[in-house]
Protein backbone atom coordinates (compact mmCIF):
# COMPACT_ATOMS: atom_id res chain seq x y z
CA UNK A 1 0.00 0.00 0.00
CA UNK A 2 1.50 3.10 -1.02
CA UNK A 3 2.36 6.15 1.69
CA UNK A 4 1.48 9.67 0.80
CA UNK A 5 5.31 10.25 -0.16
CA UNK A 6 4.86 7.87 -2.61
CA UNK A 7 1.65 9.51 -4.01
CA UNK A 8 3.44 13.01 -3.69
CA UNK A 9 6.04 11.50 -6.13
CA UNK A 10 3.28 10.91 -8.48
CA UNK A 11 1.08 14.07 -8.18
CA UNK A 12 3.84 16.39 -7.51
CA UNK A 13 6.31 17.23 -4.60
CA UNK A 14 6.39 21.11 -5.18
CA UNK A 15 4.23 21.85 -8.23
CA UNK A 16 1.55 24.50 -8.99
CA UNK A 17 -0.67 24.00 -5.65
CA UNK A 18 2.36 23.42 -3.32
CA UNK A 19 3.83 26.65 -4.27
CA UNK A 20 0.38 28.85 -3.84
CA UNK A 21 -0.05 27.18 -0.35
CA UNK A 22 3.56 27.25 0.88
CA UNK A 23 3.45 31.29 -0.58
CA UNK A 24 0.09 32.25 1.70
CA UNK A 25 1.81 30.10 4.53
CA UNK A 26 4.98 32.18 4.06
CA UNK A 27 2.91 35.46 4.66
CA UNK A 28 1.47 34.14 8.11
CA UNK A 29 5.51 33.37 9.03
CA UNK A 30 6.83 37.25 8.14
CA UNK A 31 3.16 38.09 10.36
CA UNK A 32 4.29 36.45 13.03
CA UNK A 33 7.47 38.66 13.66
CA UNK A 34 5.68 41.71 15.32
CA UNK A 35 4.02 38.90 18.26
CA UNK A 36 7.12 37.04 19.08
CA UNK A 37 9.65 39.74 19.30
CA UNK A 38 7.86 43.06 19.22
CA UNK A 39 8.50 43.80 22.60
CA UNK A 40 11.97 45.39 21.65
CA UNK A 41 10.06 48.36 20.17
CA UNK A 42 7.07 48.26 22.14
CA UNK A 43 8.64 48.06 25.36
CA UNK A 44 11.62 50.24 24.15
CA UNK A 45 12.96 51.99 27.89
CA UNK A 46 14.68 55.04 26.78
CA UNK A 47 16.86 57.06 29.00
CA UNK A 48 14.79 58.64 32.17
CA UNK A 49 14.56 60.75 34.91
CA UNK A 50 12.64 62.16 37.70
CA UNK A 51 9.86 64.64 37.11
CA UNK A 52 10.75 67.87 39.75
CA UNK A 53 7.76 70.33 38.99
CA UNK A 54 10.29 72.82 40.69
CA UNK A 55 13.51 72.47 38.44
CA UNK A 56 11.87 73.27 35.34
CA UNK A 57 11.05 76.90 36.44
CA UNK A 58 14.64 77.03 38.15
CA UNK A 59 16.29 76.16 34.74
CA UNK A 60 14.33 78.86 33.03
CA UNK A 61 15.19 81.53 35.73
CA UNK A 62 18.96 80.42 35.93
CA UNK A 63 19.12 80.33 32.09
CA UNK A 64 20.72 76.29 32.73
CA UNK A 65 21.25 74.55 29.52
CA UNK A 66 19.79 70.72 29.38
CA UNK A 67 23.41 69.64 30.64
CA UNK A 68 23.41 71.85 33.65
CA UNK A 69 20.19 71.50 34.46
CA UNK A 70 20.73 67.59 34.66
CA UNK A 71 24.26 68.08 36.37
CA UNK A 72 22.62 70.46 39.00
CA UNK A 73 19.61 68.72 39.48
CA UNK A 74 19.59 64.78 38.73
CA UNK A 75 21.62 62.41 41.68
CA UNK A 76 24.53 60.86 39.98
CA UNK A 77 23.88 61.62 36.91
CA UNK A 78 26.64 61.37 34.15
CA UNK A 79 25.48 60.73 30.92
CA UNK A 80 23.93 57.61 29.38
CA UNK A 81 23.42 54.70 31.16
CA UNK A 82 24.13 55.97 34.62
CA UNK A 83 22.97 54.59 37.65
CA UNK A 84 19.78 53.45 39.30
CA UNK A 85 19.80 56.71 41.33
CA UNK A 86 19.96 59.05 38.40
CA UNK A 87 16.47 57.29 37.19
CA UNK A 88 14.69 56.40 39.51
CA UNK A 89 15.72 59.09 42.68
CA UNK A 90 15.32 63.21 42.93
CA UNK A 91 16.25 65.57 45.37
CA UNK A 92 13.82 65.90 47.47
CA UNK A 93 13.69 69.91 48.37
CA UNK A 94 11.95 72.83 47.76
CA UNK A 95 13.84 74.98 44.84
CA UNK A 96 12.82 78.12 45.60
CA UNK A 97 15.13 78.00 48.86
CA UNK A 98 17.87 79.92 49.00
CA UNK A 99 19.95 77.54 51.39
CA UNK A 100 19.50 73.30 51.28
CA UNK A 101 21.18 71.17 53.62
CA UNK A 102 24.09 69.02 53.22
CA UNK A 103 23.93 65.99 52.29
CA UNK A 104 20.76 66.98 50.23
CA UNK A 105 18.19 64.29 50.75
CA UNK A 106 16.78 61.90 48.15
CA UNK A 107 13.82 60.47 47.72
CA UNK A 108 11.37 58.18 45.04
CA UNK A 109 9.89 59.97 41.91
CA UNK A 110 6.48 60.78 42.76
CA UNK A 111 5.78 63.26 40.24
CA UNK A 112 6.44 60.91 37.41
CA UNK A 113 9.27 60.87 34.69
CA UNK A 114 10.90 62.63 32.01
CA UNK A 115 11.72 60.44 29.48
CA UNK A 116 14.24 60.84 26.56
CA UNK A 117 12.38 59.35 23.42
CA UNK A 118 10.09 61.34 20.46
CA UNK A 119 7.94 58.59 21.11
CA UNK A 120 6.08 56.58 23.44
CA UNK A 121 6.23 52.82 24.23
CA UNK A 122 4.55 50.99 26.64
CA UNK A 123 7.08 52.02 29.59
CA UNK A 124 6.55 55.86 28.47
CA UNK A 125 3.17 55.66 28.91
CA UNK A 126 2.24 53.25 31.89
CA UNK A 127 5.58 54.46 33.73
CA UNK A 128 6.86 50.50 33.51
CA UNK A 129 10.38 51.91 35.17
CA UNK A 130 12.20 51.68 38.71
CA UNK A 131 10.32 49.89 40.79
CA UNK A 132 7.90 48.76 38.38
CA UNK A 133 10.43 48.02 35.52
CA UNK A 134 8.99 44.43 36.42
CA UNK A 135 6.20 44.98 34.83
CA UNK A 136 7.42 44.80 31.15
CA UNK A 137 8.88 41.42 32.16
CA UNK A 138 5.60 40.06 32.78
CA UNK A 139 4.15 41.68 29.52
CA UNK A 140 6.87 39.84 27.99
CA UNK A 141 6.15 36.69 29.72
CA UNK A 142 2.60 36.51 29.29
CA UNK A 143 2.23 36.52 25.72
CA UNK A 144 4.49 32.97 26.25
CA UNK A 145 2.80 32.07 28.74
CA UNK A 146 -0.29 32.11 25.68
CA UNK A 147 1.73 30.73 23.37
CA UNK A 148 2.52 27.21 25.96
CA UNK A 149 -1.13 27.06 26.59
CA UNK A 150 -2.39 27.18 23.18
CA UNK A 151 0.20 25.04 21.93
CA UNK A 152 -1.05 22.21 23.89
CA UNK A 153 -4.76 23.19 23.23
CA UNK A 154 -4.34 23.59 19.46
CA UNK A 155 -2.06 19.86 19.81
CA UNK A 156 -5.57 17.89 19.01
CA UNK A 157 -7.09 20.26 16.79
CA UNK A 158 -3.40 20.57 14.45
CA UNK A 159 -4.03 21.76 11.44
CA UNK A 160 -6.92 23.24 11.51
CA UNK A 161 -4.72 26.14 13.66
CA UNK A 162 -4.32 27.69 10.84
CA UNK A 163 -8.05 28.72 10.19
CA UNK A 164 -8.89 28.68 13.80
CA UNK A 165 -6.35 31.39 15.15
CA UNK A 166 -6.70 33.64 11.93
CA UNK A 167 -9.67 35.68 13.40
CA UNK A 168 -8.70 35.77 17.07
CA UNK A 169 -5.28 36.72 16.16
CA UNK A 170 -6.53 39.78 13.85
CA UNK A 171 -9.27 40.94 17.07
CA UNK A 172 -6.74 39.96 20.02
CA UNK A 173 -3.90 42.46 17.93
CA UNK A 174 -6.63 46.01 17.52
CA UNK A 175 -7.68 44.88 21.64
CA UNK A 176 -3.60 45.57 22.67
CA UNK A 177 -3.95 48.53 20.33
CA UNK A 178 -6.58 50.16 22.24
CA UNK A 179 -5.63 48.81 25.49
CA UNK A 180 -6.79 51.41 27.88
CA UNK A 181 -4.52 50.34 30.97
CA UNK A 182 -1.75 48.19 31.97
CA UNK A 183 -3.45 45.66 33.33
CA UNK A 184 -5.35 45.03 29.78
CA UNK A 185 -2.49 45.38 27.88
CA UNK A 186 -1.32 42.13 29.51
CA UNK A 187 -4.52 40.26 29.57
CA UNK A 188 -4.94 41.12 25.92
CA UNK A 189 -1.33 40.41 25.73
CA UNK A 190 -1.81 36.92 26.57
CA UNK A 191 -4.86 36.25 24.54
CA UNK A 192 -2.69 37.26 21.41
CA UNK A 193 -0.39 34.01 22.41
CA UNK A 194 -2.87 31.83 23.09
CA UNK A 195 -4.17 32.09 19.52
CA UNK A 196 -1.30 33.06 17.47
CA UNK A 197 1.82 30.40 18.35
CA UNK A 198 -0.29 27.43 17.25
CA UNK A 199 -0.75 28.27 13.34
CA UNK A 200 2.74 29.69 13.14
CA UNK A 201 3.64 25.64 13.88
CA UNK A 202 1.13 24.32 12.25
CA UNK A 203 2.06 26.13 9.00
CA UNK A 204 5.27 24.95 9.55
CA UNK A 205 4.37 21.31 9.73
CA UNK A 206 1.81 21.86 6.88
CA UNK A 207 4.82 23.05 4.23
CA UNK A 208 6.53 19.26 5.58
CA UNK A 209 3.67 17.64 4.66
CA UNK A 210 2.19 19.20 1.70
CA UNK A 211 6.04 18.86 -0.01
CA UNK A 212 8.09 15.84 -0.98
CA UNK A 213 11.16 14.81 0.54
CA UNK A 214 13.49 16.23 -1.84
CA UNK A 215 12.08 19.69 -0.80
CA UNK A 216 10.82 19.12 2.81
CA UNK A 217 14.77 20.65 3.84
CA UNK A 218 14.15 24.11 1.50
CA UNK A 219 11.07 24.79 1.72
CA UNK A 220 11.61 24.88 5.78
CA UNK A 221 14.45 26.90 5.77
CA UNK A 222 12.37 29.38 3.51
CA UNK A 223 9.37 29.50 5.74
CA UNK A 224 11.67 30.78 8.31
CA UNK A 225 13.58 33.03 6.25
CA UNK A 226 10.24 34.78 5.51
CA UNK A 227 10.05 35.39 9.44
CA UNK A 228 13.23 37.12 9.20
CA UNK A 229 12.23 39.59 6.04
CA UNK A 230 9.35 40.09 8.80
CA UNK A 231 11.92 41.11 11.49
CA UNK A 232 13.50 43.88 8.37
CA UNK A 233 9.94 45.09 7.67
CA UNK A 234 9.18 45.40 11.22
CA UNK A 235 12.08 47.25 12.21
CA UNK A 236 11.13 50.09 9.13
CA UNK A 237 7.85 50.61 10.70
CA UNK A 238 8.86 50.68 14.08
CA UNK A 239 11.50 53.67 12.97
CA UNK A 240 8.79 55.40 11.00
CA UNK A 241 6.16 54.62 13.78
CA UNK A 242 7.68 55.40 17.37
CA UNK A 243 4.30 55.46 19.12
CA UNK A 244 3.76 51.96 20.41
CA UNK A 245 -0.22 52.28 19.45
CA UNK A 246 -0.02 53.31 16.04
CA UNK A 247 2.75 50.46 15.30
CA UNK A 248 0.56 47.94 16.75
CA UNK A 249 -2.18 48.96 14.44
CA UNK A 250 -0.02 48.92 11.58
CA UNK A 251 1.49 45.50 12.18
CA UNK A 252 -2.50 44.13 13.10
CA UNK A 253 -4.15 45.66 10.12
CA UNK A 254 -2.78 43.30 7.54
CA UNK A 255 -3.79 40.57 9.61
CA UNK A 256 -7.20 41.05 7.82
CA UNK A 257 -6.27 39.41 4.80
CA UNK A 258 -5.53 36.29 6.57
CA UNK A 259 -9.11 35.79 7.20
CA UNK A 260 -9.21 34.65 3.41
CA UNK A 261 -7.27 31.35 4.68
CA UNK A 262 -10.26 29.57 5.00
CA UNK A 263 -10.51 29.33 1.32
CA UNK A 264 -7.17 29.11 0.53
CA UNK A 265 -5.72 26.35 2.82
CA UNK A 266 -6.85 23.13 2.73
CA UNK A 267 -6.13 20.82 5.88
CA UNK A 268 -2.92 18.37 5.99
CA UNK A 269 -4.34 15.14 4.45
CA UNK A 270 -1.49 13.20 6.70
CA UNK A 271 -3.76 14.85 9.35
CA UNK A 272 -7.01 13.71 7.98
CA UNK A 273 -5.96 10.50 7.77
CA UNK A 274 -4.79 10.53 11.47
CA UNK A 275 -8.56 11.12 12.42
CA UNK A 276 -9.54 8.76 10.25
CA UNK A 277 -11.03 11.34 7.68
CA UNK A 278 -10.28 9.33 4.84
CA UNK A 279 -13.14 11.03 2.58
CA UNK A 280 -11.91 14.33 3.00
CA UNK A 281 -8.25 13.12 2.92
CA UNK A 282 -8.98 12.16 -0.65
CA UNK A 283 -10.53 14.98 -1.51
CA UNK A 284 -7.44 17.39 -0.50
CA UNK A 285 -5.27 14.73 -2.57
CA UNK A 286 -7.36 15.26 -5.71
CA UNK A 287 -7.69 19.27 -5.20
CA UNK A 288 -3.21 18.71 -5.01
CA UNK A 289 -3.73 16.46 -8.31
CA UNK A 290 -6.05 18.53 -9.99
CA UNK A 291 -3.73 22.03 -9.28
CA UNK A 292 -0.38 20.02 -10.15
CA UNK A 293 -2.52 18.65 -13.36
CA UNK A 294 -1.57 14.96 -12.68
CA UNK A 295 -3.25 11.57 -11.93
CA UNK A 296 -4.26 10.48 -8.43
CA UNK A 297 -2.63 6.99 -7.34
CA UNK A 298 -5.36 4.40 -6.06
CA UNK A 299 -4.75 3.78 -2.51
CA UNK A 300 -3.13 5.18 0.59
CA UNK A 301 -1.92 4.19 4.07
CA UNK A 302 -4.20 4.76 7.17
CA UNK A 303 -2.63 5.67 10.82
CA UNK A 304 -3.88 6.09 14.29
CA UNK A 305 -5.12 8.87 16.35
CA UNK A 306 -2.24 10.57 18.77
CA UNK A 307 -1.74 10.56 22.41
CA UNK A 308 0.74 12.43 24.65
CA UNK A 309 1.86 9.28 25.95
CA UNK A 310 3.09 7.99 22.47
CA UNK A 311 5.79 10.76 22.47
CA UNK A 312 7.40 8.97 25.86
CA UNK A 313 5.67 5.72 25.07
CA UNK A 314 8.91 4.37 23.48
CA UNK A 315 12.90 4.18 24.68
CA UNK A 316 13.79 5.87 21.44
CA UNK A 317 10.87 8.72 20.89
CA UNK A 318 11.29 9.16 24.83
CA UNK A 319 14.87 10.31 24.09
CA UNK A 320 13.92 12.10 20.93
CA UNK A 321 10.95 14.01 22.70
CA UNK A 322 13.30 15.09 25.90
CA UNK A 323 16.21 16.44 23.77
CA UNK A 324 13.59 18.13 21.52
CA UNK A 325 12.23 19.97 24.17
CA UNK A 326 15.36 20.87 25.68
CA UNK A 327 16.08 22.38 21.92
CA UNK A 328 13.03 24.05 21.43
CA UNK A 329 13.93 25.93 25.26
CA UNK A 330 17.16 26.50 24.43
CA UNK A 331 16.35 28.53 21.09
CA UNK A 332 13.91 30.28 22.51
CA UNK A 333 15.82 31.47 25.60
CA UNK A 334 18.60 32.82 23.33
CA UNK A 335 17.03 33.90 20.19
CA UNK A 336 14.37 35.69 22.22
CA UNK A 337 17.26 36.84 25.08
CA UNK A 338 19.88 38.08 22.36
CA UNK A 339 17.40 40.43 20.96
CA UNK A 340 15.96 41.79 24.41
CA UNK A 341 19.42 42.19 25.40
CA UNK A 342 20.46 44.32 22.72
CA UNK A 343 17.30 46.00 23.54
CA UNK A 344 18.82 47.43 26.62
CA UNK A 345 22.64 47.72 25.24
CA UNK A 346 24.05 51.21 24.25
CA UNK A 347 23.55 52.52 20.85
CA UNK A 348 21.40 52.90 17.81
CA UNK A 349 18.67 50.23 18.34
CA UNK A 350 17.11 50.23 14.59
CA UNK A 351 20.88 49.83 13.65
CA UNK A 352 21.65 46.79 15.87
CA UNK A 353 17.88 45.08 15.07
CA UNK A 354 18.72 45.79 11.70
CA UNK A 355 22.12 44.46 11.71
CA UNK A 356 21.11 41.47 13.95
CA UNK A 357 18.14 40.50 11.76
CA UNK A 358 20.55 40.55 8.52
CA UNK A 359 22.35 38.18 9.47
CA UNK A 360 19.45 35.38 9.36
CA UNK A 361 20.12 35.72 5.61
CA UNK A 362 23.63 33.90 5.59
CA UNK A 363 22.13 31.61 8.29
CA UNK A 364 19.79 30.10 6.08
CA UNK A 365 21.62 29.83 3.10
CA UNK A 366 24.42 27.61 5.25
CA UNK A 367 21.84 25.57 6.04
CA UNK A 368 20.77 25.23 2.58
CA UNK A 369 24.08 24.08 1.50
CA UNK A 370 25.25 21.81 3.89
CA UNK A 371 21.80 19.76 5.62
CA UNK A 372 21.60 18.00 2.20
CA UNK A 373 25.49 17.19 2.08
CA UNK A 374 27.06 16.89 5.50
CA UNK A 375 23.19 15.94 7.49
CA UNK A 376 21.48 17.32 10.19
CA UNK A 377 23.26 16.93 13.23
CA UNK A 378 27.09 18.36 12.85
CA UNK A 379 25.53 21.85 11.72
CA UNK A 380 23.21 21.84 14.70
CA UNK A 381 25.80 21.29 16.26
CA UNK A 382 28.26 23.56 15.37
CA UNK A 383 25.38 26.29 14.96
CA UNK A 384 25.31 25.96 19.15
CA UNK A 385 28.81 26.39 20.21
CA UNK A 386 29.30 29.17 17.79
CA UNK A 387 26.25 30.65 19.77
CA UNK A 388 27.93 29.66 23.28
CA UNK A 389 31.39 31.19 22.30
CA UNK A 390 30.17 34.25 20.71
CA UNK A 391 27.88 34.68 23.57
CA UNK A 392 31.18 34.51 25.90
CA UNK A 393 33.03 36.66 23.61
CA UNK A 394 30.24 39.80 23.54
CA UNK A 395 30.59 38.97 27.29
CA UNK A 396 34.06 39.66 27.81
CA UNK A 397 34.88 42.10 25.35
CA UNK A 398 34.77 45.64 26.39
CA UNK A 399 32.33 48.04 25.44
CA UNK A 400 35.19 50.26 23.74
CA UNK A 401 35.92 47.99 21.23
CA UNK A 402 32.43 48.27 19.94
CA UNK A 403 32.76 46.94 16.55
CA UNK A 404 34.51 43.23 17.91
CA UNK A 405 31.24 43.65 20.03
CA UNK A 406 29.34 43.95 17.37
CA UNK A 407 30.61 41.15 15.18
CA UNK A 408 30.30 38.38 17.76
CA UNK A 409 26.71 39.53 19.22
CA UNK A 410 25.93 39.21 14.81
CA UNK A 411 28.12 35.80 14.56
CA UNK A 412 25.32 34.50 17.87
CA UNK A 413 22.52 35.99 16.33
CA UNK A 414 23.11 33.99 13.25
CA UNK A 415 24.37 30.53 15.14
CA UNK A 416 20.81 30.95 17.15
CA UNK A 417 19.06 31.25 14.15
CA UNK A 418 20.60 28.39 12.39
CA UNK A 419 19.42 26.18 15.66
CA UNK A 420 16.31 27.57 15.28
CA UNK A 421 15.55 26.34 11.87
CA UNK A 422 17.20 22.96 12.35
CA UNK A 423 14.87 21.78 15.51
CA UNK A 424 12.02 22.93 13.11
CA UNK A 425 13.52 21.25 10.50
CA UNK A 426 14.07 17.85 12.14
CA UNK A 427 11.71 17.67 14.54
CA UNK A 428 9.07 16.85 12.02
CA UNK A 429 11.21 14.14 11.29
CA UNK A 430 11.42 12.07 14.21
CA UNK A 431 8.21 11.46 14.77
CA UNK A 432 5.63 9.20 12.59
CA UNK A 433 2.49 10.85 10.86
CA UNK A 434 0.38 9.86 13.24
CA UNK A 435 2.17 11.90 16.25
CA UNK A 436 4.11 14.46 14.01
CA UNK A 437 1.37 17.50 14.26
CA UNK A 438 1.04 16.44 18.09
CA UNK A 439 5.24 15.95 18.72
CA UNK A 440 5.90 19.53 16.84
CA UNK A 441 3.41 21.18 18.96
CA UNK A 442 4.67 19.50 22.11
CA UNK A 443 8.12 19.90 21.87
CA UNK A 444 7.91 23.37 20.86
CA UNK A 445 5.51 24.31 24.56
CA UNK A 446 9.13 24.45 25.82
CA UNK A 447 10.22 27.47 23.84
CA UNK A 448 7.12 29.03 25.36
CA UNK A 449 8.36 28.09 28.71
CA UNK A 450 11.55 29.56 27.79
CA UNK A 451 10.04 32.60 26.57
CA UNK A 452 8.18 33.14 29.71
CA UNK A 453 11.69 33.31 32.03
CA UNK A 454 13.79 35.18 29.27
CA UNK A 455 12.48 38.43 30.06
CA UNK A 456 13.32 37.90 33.88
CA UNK A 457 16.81 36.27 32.83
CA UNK A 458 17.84 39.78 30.48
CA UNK A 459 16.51 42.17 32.65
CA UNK A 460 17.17 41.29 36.01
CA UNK A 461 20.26 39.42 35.74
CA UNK A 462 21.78 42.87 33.60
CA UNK A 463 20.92 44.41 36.98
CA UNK A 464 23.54 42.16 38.68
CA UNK A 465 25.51 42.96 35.73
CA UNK A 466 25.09 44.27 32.23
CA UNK A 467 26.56 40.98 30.39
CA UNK A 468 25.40 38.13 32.99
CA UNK A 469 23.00 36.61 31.00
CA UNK A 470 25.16 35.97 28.01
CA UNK A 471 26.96 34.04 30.30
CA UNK A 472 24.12 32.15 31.34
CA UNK A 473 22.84 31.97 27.43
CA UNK A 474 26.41 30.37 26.54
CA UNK A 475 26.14 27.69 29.22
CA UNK A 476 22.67 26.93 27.43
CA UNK A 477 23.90 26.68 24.18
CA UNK A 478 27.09 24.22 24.89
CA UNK A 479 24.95 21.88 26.79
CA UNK A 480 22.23 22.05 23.43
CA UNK A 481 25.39 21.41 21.28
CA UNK A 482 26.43 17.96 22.97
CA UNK A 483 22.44 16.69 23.23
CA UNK A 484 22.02 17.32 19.77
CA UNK A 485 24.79 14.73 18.88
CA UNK A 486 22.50 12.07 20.86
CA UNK A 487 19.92 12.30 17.55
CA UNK A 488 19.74 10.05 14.86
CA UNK A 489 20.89 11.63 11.62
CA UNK A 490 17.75 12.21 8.96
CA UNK A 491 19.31 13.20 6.48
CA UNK A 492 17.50 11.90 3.00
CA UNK A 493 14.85 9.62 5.04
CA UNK A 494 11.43 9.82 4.18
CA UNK A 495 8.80 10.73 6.65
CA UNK A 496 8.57 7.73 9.42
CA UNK A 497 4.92 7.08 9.18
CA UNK A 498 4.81 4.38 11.79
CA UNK A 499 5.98 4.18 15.64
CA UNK A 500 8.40 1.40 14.47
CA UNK A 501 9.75 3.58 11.95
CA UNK A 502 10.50 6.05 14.52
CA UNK A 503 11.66 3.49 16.95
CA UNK A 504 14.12 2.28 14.66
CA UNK A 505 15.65 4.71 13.23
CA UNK A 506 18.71 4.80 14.74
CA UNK A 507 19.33 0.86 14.19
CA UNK A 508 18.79 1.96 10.57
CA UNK A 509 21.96 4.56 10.86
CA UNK A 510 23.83 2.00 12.89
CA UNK A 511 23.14 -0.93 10.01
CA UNK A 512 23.96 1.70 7.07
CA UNK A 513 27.56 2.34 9.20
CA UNK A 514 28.28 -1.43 9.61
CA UNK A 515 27.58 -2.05 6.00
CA UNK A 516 30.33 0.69 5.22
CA UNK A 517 32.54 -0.05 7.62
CA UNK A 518 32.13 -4.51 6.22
CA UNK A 519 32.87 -3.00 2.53
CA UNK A 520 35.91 -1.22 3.29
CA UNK A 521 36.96 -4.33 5.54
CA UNK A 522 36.36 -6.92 2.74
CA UNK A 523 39.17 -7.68 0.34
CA UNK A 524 38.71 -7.12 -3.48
């Protein structure tokens, strides 16, 4: 009985209806960008200051330029990046005085902040600084705390996520918009996860499925790439749009288009079959036949339904499903922690996004050029202690040799972004059909996990100091490196469609290496 590879091979791996799906899927990848990593712009924390009702009227009277009216004024202040006092403590006296004691007293802002931006972000307008800097951690956090929840409620529905969170996702983006308080902002915050993480994955595992296996490695390194021309269109809008509000809106509004999904996807017949939808599995295999403009085969292989216990049922899926998830934390942790971090670093910060982001260009196209020739593994592998050591490196060099800096925060960003694509490239590939949609969304609850601490690791371990958490990140990525080695090597294997496919894919790898290793033994 023939699998659906085989009928792919017959009606077209990548032909005419592959391409328009995997093209409306890309769009819903570069949409994605604003949700997962937005908070860099709309949680930007420019420089700040205490609000003194009296200094302003001193400074006119005393004729005080900006700079003397900070030096005379501000505690400790000395420029960019000073210290918590400057920010978040005043002088607490009356100005009109003629005589103040010594030492002058200090005490909290409670007349607000001045803050040094044209435009307003969510800490400019709900105050999210000092004592309540906090705040845009949990912002942060909850939209990943949405995305682990949905993830395992979308796991049953699978494909279908990607007609299911089109409309929330749209409504749940203009409700942040408008948020009318703090508190909102992160309950609509976290509504936005819940129903956008789910059909980001799900069009992920849809471009595996709906593609043969000589494209299953490019068109998944594409779908990702379009995330990162998402990351270069969102940082032009956020430079032309420096109001948090109106950026929102303008990242949201396009959203609206997706609604059309519902009559431009069709479901994952690998998924149909699953729940035993064989009717409607055959008539999303003759809508592919009929676009590509070929014959349909007769037959096709039917599976079982999923269960969380099959992904830790087995010895060799257990080990699959634990490293997975340790992957899927790891890359979230660091991709997510890199850019918050250079959130909060000195300097231009449409420059360094911009910078940052181009680099997921060369990352891609290294993976194009070497999964299909040296495999999956030694990459990955490689991709995670160039991570670890640049991460070290950005640590430990000084801030005056900015450009070194620079380099090696661009040479992590890029190693990330390679382990990125390659645990959504393989992990679709360890698992059988019947489990695959169920094993992707699994797994990948731990980069939600991870995304829920990340804002907590950047922010308050740079309080400690500025370049802790790179530390911590590179730890991360060596122990990813050496766990990644533990994984049996996919490279040109067709989809496992069965647990004992799964199961036995590494005896497969081990029988291919004795059979090598007999031929070079055995005399001509």
């Amino acid at each position: 009985m023939p699998t659906l590879d085989d009928i792919l091979e017959e009606i077209g791996e990548f032909s005419r209806f592959q391409k328009q799906t995997f093209f409306v899927l890309c769009l819903l990848s570069a949409a994605f960008t604003p949700i997962y990593v937005g908070v860099v712009f709309f949680g930007f924390t420019p420089e700040h200051r205490c609000f003194s009702p009296g200094v302003a009227e001193l400074s006119q009277r005393c004729g005080w330029s900006l700079e003397e009216q900070l030096n005379h004024t501000v505690p400790e202040w000395g420029g960019h990046g000073t210290a918590f006092g400057s920010r978040c403590r005043r002088y607490d006296v009356d100005w009109n005085e003629t005589g103040l004691s010594s030492p002058v007293p200090l005490s909290p802002c409670r007349d607000g902040w001045l803050y040094d931006y044209p435009g307003t972000s969510l800490v400019t307008e709900f105050n999210l600084v000092c004592e309540d800097s906090w705040k845009l951690d949990l912002f942060q956090s909850c939209v990943n705390a949405g995305f682990f929840i949905g993830s395992m409620v979308i796991g049953y529905m699978a494909d279908s996520a990607s007609h299911l969170g089109c409309p929330p996702q749209v409504f749940s983006g203009l409700l942040v918009a408008f948020a009318p308080s703090y508190t909102w902002a992160v309950v609509f915050r976290l509504v936005q996860g819940l129903v956008s993480k789910g059909g980001w994955l799900t069009g992920y595992v849809l471009t595996a499925e709906f593609v043969g296996l000589s494209f299953r490695k490019t068109v998944g390194v594409i779908y990702q790439l379009a995330f990162t021309v998402g990351l270069l269109i969102f940082t032009a809008m956020a430079y032309v749009l420096q109001h948090w509000r109106w950026l929102q809106l303008a990242v949201t509004l396009p959203n609206f288009l997706f609604l059309l999904y519902y009559w431009c996807l069709s479901e994952s017949p690998r998924w149909l079959i699953t729940q035993k939808q064989n009717d409607k599995a055959m008539e999303v295999i003759k809508r592919i036949a009929k676009g590509n403009k070929k014959q349909l085969p007769l037959s096709f292989q039917v599976t079982l339904k999923p269960s969380f216990l099959d992904l830790v049922r087995t010895p060799q899926i257990r080990k699959h499903t634990c490293i997975l998830m340790y992957s899927w934390f790891m890359s979230s942790v660091l991709y997510q922690g890199l850019i918050m971090h250079m959130g909060i670093a000195s300097g231009n910060i449409y420059l360094d996004f911009l910078y940052s982001a181009l680099v997921e260009f060369p990352a891609a196209f290294i993976l194009l050029l070497t999964v299909d020739r040296i495999g999956r593994r030694y990459p990955w592998a490689v991709a995670n202690v160039l991570t670890g050591g640049a991460c070290l490196v950005t640590a430990l060099v000084p801030d005056t040799l900015y450009w070194l800096k620079m380099t090696a925060a661009c040479l992590g960003r890029m190693g990330i972004t390679m382990c990125y694509e390659m645990v959504c490239l393989v992990n679709p590939e360890l698992y059988p059909t019947f489990l695959r949609n169920l094993g992707v969304l699994a797994c990948s609850s731990m980069c939600d996990l991870g995304g829920i601490i990340t804002p907590f690791i950047v922010y308050r371990f740079a309080e400690l100091w500025h370049e802790l958490p790179l530390v911590v990140f590179a730890v991360i990525a060596f122990i990813g490196g050496g766990l990644v080695l533990l994984l049996p090597e996919t490279k040109g294997k067709t989809l496992p469609e069965t647990l004992e496919d799964a199961e036995n894919m590494h005896r497969k790898e081990n029988t291919i290496y004795l059979q090598v290793l007999t031929s070079k033994a055995t005399p001509k």
